[in-house]
N, C-alpha and C. Protein backbone atom coordinates (compact mmCIF):
# COMPACT_ATOMS: atom_id res chain seq x y z
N UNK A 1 0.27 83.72 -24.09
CA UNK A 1 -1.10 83.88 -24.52
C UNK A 1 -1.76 82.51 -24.60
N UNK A 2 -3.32 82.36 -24.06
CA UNK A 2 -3.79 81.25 -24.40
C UNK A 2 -4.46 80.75 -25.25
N UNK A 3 -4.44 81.72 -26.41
CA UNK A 3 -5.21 81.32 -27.82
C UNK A 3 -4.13 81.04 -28.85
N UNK A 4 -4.01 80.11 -29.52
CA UNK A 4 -2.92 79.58 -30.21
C UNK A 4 -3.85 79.90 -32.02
N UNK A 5 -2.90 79.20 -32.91
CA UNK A 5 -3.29 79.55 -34.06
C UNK A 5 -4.03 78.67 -34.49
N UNK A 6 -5.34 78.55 -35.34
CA UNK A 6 -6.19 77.51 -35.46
C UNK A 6 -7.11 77.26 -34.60
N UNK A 7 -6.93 77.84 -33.38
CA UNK A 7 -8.59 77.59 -32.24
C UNK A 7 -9.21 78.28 -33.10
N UNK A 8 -10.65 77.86 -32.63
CA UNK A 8 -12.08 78.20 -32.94
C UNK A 8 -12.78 79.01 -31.79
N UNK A 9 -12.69 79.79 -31.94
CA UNK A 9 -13.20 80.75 -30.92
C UNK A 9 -14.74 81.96 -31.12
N UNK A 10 -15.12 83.04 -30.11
CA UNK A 10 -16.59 83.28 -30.71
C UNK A 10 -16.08 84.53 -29.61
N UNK A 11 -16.64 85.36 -30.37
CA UNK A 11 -16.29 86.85 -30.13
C UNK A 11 -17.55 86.93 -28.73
N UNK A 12 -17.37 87.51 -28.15
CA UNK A 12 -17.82 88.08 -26.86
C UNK A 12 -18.53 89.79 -26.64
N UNK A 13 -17.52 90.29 -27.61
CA UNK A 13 -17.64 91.80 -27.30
C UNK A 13 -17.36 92.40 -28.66
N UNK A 14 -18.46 94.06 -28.98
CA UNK A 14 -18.24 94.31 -30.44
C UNK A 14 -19.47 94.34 -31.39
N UNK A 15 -19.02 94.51 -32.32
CA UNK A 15 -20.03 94.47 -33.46
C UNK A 15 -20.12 93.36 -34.26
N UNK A 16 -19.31 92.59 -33.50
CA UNK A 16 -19.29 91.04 -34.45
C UNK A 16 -19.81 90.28 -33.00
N UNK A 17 -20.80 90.70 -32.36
CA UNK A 17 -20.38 89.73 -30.70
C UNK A 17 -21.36 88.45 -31.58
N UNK A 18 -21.28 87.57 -31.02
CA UNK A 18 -21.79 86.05 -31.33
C UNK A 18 -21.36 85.64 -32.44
N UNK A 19 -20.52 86.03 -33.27
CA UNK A 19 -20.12 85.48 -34.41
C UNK A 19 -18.65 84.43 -33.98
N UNK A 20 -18.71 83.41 -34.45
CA UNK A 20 -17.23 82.71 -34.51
C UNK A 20 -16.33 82.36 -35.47
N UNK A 21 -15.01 81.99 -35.52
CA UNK A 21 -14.50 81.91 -36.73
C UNK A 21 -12.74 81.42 -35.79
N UNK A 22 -12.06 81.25 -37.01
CA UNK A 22 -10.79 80.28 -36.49
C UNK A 22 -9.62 81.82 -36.70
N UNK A 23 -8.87 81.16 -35.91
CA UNK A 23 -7.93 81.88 -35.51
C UNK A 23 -6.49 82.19 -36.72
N UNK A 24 -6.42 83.44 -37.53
CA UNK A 24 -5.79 82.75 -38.34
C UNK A 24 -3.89 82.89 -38.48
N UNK A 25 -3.73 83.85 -37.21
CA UNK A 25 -2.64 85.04 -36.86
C UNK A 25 -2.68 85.45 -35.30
N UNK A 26 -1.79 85.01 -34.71
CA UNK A 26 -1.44 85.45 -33.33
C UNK A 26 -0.54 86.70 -33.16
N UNK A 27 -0.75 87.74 -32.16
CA UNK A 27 0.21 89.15 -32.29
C UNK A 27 0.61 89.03 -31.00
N UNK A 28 2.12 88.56 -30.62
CA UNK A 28 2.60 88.32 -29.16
C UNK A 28 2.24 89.79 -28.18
N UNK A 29 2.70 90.05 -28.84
CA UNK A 29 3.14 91.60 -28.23
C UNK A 29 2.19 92.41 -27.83
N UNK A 30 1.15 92.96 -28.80
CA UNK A 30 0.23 93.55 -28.68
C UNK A 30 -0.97 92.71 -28.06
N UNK A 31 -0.83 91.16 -28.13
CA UNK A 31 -2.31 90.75 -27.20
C UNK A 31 -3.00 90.65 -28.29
N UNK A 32 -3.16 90.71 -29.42
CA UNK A 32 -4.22 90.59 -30.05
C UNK A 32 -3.84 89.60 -31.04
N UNK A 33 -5.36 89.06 -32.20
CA UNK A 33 -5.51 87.62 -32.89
C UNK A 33 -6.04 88.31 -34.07
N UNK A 34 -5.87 87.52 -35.16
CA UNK A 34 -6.51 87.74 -36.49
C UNK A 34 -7.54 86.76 -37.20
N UNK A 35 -8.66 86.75 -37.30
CA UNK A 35 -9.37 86.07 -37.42
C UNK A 35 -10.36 86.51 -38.57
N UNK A 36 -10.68 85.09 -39.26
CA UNK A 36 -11.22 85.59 -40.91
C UNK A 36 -12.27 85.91 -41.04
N UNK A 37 -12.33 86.95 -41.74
CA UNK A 37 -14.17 87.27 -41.57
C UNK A 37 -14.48 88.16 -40.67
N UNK A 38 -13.95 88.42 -39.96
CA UNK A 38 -14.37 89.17 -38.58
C UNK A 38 -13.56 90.20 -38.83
N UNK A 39 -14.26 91.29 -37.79
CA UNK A 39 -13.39 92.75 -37.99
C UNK A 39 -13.12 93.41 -38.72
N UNK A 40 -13.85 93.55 -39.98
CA UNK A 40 -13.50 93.93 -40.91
C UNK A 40 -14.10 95.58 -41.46
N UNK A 41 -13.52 96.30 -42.12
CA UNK A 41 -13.37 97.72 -42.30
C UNK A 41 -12.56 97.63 -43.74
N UNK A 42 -13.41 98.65 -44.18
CA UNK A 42 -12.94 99.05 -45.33
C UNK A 42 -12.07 100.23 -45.68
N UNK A 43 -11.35 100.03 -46.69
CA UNK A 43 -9.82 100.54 -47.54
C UNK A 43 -9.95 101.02 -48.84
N UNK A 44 -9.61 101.94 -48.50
CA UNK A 44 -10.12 102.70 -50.47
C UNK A 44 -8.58 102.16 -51.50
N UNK A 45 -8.61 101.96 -52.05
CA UNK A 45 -7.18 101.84 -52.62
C UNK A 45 -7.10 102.34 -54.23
N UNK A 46 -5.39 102.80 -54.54
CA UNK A 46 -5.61 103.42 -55.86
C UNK A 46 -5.26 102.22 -56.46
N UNK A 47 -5.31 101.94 -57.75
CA UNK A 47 -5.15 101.09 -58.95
C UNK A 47 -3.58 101.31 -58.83
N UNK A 48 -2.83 100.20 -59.07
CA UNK A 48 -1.51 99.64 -59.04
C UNK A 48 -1.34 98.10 -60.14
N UNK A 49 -0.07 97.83 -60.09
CA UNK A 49 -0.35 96.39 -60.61
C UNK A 49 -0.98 95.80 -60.13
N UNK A 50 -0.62 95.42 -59.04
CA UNK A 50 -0.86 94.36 -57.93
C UNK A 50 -2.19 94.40 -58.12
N UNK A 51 -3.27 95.48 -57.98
CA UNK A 51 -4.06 95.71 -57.91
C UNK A 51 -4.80 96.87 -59.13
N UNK A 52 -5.43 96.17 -60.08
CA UNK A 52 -5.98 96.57 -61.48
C UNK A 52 -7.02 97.57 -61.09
N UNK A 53 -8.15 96.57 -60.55
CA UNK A 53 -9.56 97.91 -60.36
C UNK A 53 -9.27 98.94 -59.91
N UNK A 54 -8.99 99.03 -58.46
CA UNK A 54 -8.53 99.83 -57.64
C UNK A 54 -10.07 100.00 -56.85
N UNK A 55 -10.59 100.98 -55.38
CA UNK A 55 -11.60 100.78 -54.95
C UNK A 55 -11.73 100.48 -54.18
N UNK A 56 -12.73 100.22 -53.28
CA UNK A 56 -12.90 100.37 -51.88
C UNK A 56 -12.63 98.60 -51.69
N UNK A 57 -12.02 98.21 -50.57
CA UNK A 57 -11.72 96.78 -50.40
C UNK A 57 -11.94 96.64 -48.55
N UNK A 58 -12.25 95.52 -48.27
CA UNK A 58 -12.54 95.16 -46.82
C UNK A 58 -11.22 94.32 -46.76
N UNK A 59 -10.88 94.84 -45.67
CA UNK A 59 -9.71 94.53 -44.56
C UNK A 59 -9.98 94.16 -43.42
N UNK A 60 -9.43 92.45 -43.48
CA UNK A 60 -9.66 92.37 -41.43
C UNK A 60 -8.27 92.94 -40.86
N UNK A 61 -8.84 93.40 -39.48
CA UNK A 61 -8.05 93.80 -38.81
C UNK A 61 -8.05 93.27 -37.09
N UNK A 62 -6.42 93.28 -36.84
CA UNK A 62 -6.34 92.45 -35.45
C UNK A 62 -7.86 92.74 -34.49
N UNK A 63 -7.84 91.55 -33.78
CA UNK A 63 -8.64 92.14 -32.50
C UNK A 63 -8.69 91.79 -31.69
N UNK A 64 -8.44 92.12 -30.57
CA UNK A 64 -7.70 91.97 -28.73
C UNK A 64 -8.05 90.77 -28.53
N UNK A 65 -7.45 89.94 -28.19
CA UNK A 65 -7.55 88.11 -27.97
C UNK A 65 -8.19 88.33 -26.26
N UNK A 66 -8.35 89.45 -25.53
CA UNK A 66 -9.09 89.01 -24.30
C UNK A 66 -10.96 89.40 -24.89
N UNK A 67 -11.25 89.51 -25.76
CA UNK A 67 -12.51 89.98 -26.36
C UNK A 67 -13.05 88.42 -27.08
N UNK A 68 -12.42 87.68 -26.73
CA UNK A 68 -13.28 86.32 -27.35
C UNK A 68 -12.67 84.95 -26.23
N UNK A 69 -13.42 84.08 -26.43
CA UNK A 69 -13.67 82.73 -25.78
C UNK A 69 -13.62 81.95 -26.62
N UNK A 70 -12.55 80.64 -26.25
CA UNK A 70 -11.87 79.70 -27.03
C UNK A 70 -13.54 78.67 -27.14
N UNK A 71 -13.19 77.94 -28.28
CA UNK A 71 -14.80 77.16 -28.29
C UNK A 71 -14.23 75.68 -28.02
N UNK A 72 -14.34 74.47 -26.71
CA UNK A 72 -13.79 73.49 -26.74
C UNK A 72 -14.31 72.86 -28.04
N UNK A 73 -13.33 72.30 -28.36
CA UNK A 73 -13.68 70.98 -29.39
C UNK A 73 -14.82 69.81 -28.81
N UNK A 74 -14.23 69.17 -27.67
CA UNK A 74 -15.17 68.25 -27.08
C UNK A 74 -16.55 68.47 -26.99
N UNK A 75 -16.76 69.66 -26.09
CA UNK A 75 -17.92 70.06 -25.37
C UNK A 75 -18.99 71.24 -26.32
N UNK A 76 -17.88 71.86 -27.33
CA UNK A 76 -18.38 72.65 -28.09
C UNK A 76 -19.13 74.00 -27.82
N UNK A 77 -18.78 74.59 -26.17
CA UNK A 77 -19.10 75.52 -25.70
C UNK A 77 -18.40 76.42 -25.32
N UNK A 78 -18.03 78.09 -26.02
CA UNK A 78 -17.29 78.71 -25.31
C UNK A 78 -17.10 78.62 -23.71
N UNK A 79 -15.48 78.93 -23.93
CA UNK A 79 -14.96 78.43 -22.37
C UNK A 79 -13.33 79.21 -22.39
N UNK A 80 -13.37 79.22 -21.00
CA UNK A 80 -11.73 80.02 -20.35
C UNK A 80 -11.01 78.59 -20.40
N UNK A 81 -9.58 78.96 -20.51
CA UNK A 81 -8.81 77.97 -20.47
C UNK A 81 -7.71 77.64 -19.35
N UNK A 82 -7.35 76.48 -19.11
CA UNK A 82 -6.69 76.68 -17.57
C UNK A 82 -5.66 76.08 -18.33
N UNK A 83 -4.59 76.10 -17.11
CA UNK A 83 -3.53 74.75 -17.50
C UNK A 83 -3.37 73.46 -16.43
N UNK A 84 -3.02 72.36 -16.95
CA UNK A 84 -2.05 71.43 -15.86
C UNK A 84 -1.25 70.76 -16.56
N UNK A 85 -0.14 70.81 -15.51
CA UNK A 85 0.85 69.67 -15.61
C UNK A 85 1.42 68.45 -15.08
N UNK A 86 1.50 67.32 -16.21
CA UNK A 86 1.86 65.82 -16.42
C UNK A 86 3.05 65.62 -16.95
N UNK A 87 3.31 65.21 -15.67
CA UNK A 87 4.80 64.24 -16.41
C UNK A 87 5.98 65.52 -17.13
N UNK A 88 6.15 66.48 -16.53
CA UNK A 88 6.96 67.87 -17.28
C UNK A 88 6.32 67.76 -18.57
N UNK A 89 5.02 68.09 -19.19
CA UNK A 89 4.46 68.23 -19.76
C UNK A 89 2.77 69.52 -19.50
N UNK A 90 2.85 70.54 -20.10
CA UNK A 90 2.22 71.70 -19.98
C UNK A 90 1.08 71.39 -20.61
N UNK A 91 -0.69 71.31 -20.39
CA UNK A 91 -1.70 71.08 -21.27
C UNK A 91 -2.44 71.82 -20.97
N UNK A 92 -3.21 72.37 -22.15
CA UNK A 92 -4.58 73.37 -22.25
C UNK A 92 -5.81 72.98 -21.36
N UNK A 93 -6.41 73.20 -20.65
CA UNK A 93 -7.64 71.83 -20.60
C UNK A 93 -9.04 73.32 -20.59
N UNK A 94 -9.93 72.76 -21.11
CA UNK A 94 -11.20 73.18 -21.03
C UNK A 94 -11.86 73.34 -19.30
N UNK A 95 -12.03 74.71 -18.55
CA UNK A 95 -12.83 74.92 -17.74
C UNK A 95 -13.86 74.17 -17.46
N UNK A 96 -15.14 73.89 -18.14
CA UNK A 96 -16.08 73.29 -18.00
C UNK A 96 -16.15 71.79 -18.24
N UNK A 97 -15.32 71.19 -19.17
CA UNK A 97 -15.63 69.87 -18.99
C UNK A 97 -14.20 69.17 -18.79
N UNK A 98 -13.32 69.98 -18.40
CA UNK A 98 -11.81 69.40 -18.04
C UNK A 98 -10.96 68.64 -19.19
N UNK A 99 -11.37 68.40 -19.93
CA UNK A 99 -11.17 68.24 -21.50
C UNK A 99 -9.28 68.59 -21.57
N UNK A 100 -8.23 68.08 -22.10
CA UNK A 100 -7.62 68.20 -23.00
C UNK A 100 -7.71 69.07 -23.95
N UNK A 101 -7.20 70.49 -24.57
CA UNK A 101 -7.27 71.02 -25.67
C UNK A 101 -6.20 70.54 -27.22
């Protein structure tokens, strides 16, 4: 996968489309990312310890890592990510301004 944990990325598609936010959970398997703030849906829950009030609570939930665009650091514009390799060494680089990730 080419979104790692900690990119800054900006949703594309959805009910959150133009919103961005950092990456906070990668899901190998399923393809999908967890990201804060975003995606979120609500959970009724009963009163427990853990949990005193009890009541409706917002939950983010995964969402498909091909549904957003990594945001370069450099250039600061969503962008696809390529690779090359130096020296047996594997690097991210930014599409548009060839950038290092």
């Amino acid at each position: 996968m080419k979104i790692k944990k900690g990119d800054k990325v900006k949703i594309t598609v959805g009910k959150d489309k133009g919103r961005d936010g950092v990456v906070e959970k990668v899901y190998q398997k399923s393809e999908k990312i967890l990201i804060q703030g975003i995606n979120l849906f609500k959970r009724h829950l009963k009163k427990s310890d853990e949990n005193q009030q009890g009541g409706i609570v917002d939950v983010p939930r995964p969402f498909p890592a091909a549904k957003v665009a990594l945001i370069c650091p450099k250039c600061g514009k969503p962008t696809r990510i390529g690779f090359k390799v130096e020296k047996n060494r594997k690097y991210r680089i930014c599409k548009k301004c060839e950038s290092k990730i």
